[in-house]
PDB file of N, CA and C in Angstrom:
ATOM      1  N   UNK A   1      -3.176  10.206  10.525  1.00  0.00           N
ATOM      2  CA  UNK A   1      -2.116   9.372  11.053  1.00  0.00           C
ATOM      3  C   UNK A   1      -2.412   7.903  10.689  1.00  0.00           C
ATOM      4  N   UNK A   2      -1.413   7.030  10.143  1.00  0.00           N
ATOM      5  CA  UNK A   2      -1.935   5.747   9.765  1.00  0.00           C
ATOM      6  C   UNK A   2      -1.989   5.208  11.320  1.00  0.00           C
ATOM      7  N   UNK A   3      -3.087   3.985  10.792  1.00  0.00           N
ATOM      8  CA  UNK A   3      -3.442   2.729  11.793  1.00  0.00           C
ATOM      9  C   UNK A   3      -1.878   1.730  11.455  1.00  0.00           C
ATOM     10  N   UNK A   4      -1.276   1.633  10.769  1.00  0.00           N
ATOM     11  CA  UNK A   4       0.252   0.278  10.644  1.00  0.00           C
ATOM     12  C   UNK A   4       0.745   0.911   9.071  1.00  0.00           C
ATOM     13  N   UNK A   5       2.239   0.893   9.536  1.00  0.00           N
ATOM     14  CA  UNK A   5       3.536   1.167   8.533  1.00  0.00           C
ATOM     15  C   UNK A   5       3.928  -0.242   8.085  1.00  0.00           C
ATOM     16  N   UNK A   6       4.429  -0.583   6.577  1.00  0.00           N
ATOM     17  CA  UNK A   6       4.670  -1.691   6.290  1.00  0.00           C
ATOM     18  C   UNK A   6       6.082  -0.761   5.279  1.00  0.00           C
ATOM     19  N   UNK A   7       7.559  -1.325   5.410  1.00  0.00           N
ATOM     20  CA  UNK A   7       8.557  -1.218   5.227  1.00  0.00           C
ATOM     21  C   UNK A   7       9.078  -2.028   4.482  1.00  0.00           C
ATOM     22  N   UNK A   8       9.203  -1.696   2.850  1.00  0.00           N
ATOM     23  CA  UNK A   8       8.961  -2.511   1.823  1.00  0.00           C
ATOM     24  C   UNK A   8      10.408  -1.996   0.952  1.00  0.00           C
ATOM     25  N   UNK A   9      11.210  -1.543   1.932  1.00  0.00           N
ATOM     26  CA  UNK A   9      12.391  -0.763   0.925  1.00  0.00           C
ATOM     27  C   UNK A   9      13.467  -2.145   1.030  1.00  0.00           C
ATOM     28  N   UNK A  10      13.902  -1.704  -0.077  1.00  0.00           N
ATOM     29  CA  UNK A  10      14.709  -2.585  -0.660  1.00  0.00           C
ATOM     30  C   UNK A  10      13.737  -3.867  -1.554  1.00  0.00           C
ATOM     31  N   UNK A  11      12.914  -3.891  -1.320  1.00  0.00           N
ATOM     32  CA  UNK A  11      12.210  -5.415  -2.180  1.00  0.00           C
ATOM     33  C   UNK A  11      11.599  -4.477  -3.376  1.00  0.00           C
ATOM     34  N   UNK A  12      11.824  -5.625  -4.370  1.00  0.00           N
ATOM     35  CA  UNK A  12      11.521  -5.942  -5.678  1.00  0.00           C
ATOM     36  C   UNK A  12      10.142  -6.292  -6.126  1.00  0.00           C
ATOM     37  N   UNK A  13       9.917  -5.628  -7.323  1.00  0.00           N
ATOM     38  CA  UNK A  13       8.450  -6.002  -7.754  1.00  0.00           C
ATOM     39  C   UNK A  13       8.359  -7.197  -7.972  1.00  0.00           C
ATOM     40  N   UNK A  14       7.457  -8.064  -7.453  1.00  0.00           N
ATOM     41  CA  UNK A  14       6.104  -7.701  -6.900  1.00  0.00           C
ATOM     42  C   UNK A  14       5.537  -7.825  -5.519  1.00  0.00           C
ATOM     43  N   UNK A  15       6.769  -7.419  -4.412  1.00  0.00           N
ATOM     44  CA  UNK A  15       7.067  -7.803  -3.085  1.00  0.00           C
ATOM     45  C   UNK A  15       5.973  -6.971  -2.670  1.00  0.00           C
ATOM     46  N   UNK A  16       6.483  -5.659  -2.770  1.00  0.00           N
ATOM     47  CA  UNK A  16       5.712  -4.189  -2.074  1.00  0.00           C
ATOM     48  C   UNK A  16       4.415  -4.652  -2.316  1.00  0.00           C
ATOM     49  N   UNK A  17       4.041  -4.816  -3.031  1.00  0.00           N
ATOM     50  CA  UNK A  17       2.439  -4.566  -3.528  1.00  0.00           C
ATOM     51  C   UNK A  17       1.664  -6.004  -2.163  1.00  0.00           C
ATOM     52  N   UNK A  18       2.656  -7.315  -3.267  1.00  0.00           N
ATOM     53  CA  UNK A  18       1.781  -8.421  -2.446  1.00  0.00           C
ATOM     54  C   UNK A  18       2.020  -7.888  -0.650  1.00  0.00           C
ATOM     55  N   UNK A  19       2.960  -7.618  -0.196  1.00  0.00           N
ATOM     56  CA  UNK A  19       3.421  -7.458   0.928  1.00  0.00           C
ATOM     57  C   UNK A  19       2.417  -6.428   2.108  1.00  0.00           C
ATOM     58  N   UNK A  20       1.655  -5.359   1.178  1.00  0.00           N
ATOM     59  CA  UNK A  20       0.481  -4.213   0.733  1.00  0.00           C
ATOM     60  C   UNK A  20      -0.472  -5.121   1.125  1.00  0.00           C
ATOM     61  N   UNK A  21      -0.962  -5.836   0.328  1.00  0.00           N
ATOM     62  CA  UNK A  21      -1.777  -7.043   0.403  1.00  0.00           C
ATOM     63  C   UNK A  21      -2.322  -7.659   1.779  1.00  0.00           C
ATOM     64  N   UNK A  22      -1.145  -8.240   1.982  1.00  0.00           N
ATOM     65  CA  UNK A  22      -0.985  -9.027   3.265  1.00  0.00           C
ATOM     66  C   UNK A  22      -1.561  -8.210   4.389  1.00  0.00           C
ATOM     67  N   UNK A  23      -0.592  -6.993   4.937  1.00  0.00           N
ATOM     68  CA  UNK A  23      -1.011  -5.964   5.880  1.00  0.00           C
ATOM     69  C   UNK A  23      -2.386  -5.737   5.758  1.00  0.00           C
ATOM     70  N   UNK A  24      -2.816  -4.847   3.986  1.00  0.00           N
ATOM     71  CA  UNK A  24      -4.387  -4.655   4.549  1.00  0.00           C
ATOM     72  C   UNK A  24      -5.404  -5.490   5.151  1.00  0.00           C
ATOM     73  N   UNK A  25      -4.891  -6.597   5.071  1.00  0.00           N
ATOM     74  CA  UNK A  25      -6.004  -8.310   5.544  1.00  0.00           C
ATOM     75  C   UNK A  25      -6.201  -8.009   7.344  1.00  0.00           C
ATOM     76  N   UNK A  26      -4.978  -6.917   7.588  1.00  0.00           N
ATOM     77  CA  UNK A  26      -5.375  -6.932   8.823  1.00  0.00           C
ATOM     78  C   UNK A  26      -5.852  -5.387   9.619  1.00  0.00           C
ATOM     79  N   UNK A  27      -6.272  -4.855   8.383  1.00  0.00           N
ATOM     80  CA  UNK A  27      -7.146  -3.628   8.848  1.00  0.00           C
ATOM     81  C   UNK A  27      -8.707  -3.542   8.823  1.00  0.00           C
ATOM     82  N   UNK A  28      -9.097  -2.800   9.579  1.00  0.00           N
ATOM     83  CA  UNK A  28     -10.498  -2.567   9.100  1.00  0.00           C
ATOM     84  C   UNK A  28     -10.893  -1.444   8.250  1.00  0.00           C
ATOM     85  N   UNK A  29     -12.050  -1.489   7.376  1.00  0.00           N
ATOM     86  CA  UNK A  29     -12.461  -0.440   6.520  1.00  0.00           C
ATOM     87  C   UNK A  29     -12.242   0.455   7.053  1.00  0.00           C
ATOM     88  N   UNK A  30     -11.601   1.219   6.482  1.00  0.00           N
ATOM     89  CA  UNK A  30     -11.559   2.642   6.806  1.00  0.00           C
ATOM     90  C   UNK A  30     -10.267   3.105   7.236  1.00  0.00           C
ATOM     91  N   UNK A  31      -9.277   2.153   8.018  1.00  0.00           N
ATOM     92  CA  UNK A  31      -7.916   2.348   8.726  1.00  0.00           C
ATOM     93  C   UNK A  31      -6.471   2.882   7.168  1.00  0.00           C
ATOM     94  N   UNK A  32      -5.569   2.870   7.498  1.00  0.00           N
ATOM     95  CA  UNK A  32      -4.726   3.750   6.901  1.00  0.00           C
ATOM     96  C   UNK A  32      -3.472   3.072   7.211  1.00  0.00           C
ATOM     97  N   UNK A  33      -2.898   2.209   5.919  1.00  0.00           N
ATOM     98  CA  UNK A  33      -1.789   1.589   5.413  1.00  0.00           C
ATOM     99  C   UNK A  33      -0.499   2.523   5.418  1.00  0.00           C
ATOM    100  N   UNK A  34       0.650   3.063   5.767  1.00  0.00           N
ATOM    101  CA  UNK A  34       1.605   3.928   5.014  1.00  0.00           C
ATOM    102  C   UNK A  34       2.608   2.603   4.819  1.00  0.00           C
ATOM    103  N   UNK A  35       2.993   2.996   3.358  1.00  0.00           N
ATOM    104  CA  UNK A  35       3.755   2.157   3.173  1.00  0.00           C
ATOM    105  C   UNK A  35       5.301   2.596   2.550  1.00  0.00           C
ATOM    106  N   UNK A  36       6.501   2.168   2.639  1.00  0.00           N
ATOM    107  CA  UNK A  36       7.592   3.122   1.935  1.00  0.00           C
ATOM    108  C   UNK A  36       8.049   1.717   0.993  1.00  0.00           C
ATOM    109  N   UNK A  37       8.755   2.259  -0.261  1.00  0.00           N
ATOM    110  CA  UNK A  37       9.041   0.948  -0.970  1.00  0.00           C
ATOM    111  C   UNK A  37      10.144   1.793  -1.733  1.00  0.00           C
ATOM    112  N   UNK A  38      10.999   1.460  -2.245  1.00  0.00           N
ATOM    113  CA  UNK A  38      12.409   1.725  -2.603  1.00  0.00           C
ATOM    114  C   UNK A  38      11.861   1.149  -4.813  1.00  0.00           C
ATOM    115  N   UNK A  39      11.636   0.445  -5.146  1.00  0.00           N
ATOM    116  CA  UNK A  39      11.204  -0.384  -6.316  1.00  0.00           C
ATOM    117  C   UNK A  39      10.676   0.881  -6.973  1.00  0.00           C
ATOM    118  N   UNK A  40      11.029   1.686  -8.134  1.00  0.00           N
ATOM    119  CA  UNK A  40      10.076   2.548  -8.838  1.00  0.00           C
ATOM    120  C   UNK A  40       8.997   2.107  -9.200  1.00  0.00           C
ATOM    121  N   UNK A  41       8.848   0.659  -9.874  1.00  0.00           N
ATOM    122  CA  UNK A  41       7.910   0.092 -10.202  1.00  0.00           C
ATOM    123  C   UNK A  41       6.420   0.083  -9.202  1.00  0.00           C
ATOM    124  N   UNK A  42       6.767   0.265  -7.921  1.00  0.00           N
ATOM    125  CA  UNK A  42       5.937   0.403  -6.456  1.00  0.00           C
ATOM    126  C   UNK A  42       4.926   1.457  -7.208  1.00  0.00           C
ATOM    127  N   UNK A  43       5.350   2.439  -7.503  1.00  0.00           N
ATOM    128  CA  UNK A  43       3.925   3.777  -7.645  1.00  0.00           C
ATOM    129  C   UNK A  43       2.707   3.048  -9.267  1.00  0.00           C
ATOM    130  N   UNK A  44       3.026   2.591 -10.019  1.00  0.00           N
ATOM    131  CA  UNK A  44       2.151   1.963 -10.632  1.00  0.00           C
ATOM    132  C   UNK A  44       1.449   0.303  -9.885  1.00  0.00           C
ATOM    133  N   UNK A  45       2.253  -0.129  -9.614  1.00  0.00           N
ATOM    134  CA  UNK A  45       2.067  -1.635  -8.927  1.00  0.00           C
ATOM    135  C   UNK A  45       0.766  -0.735  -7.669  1.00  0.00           C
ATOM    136  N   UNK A  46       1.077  -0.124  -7.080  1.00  0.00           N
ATOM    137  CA  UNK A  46       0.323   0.714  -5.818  1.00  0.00           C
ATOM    138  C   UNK A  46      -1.036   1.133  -6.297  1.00  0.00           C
ATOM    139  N   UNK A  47      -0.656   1.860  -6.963  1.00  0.00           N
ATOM    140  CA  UNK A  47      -2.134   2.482  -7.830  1.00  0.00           C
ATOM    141  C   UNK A  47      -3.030   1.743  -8.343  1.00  0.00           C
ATOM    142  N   UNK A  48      -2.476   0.392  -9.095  1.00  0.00           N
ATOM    143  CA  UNK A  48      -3.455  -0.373  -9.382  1.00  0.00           C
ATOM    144  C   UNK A  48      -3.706  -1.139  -8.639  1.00  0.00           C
ATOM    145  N   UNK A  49      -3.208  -1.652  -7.306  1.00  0.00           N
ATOM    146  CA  UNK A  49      -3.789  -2.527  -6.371  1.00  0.00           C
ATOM    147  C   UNK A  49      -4.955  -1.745  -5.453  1.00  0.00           C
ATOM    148  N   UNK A  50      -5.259  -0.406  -5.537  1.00  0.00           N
ATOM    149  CA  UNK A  50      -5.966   0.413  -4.946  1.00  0.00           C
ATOM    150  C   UNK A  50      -7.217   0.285  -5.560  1.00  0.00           C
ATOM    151  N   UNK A  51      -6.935   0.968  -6.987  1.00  0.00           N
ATOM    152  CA  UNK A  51      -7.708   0.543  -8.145  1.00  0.00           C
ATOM    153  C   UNK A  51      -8.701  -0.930  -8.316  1.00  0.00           C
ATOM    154  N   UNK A  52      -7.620  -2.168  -8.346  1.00  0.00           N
ATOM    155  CA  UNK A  52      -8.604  -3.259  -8.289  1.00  0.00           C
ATOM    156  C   UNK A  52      -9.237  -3.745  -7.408  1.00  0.00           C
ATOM    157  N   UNK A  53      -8.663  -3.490  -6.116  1.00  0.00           N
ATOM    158  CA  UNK A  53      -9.239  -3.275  -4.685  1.00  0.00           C
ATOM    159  C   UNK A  53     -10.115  -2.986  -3.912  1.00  0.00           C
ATOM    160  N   UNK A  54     -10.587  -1.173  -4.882  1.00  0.00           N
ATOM    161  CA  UNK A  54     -11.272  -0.419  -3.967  1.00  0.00           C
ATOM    162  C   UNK A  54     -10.996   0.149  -2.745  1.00  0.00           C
ATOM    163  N   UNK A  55      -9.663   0.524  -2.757  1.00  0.00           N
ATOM    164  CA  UNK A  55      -8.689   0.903  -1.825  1.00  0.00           C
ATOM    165  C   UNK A  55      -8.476   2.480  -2.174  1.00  0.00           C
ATOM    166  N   UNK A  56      -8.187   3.591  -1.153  1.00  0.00           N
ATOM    167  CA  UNK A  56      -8.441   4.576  -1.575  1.00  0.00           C
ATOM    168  C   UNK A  56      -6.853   5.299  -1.315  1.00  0.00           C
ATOM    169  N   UNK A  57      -6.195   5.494  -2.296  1.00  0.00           N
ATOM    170  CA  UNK A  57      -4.539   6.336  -2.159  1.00  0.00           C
ATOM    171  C   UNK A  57      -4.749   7.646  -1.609  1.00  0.00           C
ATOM    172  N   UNK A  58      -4.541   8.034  -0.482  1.00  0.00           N
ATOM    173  CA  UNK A  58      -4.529   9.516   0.413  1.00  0.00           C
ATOM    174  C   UNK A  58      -3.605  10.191  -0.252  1.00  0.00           C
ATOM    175  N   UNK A  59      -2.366   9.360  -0.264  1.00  0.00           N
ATOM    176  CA  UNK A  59      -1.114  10.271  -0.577  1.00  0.00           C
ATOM    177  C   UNK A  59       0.044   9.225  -1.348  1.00  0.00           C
ATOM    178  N   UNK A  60       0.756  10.092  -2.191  1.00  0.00           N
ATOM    179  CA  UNK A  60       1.984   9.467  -2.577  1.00  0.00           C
ATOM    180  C   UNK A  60       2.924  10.084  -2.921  1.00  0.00           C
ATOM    181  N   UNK A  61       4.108   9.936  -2.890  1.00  0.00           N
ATOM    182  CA  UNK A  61       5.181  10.789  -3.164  1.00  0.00           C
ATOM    183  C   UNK A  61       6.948   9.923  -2.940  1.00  0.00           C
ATOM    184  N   UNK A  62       7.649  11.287  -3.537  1.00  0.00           N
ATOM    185  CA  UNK A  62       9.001  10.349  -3.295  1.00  0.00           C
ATOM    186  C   UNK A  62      10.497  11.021  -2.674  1.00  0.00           C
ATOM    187  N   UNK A  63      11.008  10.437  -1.915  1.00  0.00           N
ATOM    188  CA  UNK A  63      11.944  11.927  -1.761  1.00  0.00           C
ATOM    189  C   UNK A  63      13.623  10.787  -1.076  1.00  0.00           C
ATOM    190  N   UNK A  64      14.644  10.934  -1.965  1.00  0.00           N
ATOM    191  CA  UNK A  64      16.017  10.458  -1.814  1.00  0.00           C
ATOM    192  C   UNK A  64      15.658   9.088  -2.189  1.00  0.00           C
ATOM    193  N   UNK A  65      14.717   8.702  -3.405  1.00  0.00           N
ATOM    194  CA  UNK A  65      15.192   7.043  -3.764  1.00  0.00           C
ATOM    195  C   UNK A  65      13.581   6.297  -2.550  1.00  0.00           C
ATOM    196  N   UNK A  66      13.240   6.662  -1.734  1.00  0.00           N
ATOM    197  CA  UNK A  66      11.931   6.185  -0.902  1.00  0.00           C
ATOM    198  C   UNK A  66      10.832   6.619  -1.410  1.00  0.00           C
ATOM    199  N   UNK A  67       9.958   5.702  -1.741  1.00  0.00           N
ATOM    200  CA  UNK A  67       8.318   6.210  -2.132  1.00  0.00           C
ATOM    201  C   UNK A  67       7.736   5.793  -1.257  1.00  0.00           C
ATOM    202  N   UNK A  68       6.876   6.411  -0.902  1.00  0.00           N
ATOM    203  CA  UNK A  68       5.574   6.538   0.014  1.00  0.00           C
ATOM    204  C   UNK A  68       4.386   6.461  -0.006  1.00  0.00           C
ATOM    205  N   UNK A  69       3.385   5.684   0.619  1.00  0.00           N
ATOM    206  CA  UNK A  69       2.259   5.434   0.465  1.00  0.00           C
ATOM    207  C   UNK A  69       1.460   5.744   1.418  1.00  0.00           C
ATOM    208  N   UNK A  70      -0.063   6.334   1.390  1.00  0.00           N
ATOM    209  CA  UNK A  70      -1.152   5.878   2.440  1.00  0.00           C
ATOM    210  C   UNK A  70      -1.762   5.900   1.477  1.00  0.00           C
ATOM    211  N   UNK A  71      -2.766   4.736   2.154  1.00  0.00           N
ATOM    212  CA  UNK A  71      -3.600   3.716   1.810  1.00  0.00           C
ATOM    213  C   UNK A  71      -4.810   3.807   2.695  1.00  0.00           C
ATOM    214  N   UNK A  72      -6.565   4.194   2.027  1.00  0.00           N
ATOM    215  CA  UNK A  72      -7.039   4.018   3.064  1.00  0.00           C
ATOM    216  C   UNK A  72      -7.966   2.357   2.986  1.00  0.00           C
ATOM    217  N   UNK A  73      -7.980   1.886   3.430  1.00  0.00           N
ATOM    218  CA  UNK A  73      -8.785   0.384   2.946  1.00  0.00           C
ATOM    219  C   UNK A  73     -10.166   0.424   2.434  1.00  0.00           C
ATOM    220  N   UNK A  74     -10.471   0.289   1.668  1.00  0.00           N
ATOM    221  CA  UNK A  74     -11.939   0.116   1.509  1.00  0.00           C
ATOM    222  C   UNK A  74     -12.768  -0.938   1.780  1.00  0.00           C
ATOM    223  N   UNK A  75     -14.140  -0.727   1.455  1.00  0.00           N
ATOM    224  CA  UNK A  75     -15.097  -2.016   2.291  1.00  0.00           C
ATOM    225  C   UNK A  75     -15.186  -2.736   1.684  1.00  0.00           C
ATOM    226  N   UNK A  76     -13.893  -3.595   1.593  1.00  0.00           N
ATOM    227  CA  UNK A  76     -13.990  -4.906   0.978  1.00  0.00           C
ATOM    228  C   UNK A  76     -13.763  -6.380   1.941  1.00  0.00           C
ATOM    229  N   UNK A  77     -14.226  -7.474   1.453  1.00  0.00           N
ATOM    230  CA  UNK A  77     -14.105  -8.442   2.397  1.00  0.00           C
ATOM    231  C   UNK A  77     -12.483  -8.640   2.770  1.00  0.00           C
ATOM    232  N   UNK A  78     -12.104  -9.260   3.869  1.00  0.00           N
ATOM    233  CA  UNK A  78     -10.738  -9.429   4.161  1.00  0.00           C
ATOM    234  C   UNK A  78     -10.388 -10.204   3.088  1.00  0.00           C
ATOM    235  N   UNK A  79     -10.979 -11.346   2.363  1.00  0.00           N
ATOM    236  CA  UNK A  79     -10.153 -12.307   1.775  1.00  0.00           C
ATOM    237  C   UNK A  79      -9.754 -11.585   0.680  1.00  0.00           C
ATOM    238  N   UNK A  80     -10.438 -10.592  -0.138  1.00  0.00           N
ATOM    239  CA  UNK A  80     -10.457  -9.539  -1.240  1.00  0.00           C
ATOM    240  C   UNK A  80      -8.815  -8.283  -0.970  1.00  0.00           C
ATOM    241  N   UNK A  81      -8.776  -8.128   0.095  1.00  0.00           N
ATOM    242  CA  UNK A  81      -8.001  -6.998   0.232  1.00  0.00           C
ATOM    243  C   UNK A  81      -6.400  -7.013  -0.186  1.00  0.00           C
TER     244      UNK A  81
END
């Protein structure tokens, strides 16, 4: 079950991601981002912010035009995330 939902539908790349960003600053290692984003561009933009991050993707998927994210945070400093 995520720790906070961040509701990113309708915004444009590079909203979702930075927006991704923002939220994880206020988790702790280990807690669980879900995020939904409408932008196709979201599932690559996502993957690599995980990627440069050290952020770990649980799940992703897409269903009527909504993509979906969890996110688990990794142990990175807040200013990093």
């Amino acid at each position: 079950m995520p720790d906070a939902h961040l509701d990113a539908t309708g915004l444009r790349c590079p909203l979702p991601v930075l927006k991704a960003q923002r939220a994880m600053r206020e988790l702790a290692a280990g807690e669980v981002l879900s995020v939904a984003a409408t932008d196709p561009g979201a599932v690559a933009d996502m993957a690599a912010f995980c990627a440069a991050k050290g952020h770990e993707m649980l799940s992703s998927g897409e269903a009527d035009g909504v993509f979906s994210f969890e996110i688990r945070k990794g142990d990175t400093p807040d200013d990093a995330a």
